[in-house]
C-alpha atoms as a PDB file:
ATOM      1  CA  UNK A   1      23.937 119.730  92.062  1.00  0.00           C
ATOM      2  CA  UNK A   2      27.044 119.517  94.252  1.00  0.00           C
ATOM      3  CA  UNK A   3      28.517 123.586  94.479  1.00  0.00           C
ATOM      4  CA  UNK A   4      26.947 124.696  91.464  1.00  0.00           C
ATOM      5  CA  UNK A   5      23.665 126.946  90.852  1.00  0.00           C
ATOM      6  CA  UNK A   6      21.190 124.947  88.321  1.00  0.00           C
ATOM      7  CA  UNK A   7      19.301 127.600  86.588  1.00  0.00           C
ATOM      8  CA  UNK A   8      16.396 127.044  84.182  1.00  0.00           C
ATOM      9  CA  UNK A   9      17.150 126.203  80.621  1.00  0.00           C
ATOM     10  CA  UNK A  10      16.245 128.429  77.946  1.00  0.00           C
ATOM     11  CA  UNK A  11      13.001 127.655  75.181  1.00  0.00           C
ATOM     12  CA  UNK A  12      15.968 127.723  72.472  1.00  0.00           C
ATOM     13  CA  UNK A  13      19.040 126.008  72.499  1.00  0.00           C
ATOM     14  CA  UNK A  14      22.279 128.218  73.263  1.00  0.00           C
ATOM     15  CA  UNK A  15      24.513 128.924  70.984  1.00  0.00           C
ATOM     16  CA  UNK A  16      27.310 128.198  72.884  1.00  0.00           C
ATOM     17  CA  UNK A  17      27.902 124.505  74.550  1.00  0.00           C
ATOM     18  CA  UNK A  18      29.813 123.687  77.583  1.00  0.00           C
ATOM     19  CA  UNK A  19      31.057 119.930  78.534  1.00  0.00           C
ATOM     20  CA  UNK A  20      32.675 119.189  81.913  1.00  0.00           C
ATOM     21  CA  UNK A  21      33.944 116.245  83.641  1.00  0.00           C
ATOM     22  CA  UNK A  22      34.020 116.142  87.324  1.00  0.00           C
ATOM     23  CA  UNK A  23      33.496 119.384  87.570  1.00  0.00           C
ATOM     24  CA  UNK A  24      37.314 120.424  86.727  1.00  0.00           C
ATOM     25  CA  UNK A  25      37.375 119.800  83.377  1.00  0.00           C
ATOM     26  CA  UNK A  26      35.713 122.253  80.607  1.00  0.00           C
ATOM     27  CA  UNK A  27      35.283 121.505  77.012  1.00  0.00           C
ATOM     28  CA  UNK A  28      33.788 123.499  74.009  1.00  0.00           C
ATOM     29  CA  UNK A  29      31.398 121.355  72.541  1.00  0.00           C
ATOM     30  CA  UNK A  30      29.206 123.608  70.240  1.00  0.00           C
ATOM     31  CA  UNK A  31      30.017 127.250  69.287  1.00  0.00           C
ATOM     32  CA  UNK A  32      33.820 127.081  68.068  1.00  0.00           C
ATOM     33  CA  UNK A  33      32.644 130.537  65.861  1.00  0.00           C
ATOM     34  CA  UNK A  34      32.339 132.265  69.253  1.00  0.00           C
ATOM     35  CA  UNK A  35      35.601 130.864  71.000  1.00  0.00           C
ATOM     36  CA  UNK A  36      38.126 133.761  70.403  1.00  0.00           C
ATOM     37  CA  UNK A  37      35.347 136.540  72.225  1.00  0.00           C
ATOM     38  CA  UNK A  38      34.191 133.673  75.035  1.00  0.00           C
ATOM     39  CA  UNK A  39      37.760 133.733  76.132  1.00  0.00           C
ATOM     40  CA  UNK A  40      38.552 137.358  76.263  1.00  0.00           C
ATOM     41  CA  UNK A  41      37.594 139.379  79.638  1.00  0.00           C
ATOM     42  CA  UNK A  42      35.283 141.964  77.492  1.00  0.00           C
ATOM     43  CA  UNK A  43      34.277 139.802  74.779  1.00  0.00           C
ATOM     44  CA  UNK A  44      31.037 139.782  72.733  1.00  0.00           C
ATOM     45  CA  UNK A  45      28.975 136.378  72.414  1.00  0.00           C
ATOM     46  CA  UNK A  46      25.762 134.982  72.712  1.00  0.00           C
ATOM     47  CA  UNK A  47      24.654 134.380  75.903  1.00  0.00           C
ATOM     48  CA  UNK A  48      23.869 132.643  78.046  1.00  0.00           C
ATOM     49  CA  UNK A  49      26.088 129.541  77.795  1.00  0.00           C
ATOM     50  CA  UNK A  50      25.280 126.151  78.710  1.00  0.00           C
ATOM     51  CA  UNK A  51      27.550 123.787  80.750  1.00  0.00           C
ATOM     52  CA  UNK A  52      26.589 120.408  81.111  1.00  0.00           C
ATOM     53  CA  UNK A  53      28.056 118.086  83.261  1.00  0.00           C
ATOM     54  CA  UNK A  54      29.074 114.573  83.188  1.00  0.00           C
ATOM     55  CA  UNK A  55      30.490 111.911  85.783  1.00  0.00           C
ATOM     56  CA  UNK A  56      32.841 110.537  83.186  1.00  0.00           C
ATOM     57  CA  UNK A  57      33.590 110.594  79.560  1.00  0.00           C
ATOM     58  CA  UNK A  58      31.773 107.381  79.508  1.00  0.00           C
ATOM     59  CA  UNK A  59      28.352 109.256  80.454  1.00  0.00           C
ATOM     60  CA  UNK A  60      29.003 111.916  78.136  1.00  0.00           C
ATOM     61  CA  UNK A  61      29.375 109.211  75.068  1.00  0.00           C
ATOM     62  CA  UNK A  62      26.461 107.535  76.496  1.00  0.00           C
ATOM     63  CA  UNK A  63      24.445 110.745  75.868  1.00  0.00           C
ATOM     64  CA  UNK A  64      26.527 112.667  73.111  1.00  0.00           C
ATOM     65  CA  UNK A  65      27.485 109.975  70.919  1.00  0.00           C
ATOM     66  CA  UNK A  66      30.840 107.369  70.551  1.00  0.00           C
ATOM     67  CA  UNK A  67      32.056 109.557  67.670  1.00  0.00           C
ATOM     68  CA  UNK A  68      32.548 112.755  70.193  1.00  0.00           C
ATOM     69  CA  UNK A  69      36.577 112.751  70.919  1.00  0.00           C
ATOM     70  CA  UNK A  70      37.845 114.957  73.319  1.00  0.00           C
ATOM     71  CA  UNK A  71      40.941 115.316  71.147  1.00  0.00           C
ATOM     72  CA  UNK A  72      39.126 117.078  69.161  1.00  0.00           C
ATOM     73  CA  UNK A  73      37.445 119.702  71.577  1.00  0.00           C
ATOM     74  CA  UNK A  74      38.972 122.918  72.554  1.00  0.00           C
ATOM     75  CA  UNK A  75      39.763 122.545  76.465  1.00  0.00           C
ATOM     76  CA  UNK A  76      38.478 126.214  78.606  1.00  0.00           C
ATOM     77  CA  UNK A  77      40.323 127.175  81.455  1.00  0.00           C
ATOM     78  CA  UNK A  78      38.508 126.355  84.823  1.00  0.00           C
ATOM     79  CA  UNK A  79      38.962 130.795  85.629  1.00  0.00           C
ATOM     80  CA  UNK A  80      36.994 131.727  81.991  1.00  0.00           C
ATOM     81  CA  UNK A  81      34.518 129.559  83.524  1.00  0.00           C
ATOM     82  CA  UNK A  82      34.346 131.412  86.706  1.00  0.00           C
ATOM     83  CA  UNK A  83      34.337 134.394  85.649  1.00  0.00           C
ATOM     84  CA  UNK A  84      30.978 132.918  83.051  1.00  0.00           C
ATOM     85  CA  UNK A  85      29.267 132.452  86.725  1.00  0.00           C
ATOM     86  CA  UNK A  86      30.241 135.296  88.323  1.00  0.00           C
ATOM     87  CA  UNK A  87      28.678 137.460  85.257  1.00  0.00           C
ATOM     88  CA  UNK A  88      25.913 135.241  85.628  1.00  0.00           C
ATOM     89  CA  UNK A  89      26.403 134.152  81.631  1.00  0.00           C
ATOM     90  CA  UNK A  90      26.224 130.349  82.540  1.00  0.00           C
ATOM     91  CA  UNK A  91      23.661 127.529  83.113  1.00  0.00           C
ATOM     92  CA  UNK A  92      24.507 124.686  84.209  1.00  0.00           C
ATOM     93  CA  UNK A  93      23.200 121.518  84.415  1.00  0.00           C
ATOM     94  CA  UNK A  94      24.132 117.913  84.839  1.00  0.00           C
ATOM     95  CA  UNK A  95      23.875 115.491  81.919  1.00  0.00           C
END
């Protein structure tokens, strides 16, 4: 992975799901219950969370589907997700 730490993915899925493009962009794919506490500083949710990265929105629809829109996603700030790696809360990985 380019400047990004790949860590093993866990035996169950998360409950929270991560989409990024190019590494800038951040979308919540799975886990909209959990948004309001994943975006406060001291909030309570399941952890970890799992980003997965894309090239392009093309890849992602290659692998998620036509039918996922990006309209309809709820965009995360590029500093929530820093502050996911610096609490050590987030795997990555690319698509």
């Amino acid at each position: 992975m380019n400047d990004t730490q790949t860590k093993e993915l866990p035996e169950t899925q998360p409950e929270i799901t991560l989409i990024a493009f190019d590494r800038k962009s951040f979308f919540l794919f799975d886990g909209e219950q959990h948004l309001n506490q994943l975006l406060l500083a001291d909030g309570e949710f399941p952890k970890p969370v799992l980003c997965v990265h894309f090239a392009s929105k093309f890849d992602a629809s290659l692998t998620l589907g036509e039918d996922v829109g990006l309209g309809d996603l709820w965009g995360i700030h590029p500093e929530i997700i820093e502050r996911l790696r610096d609490t050590d809360c987030l795997i990555e990985t690319d698509g």
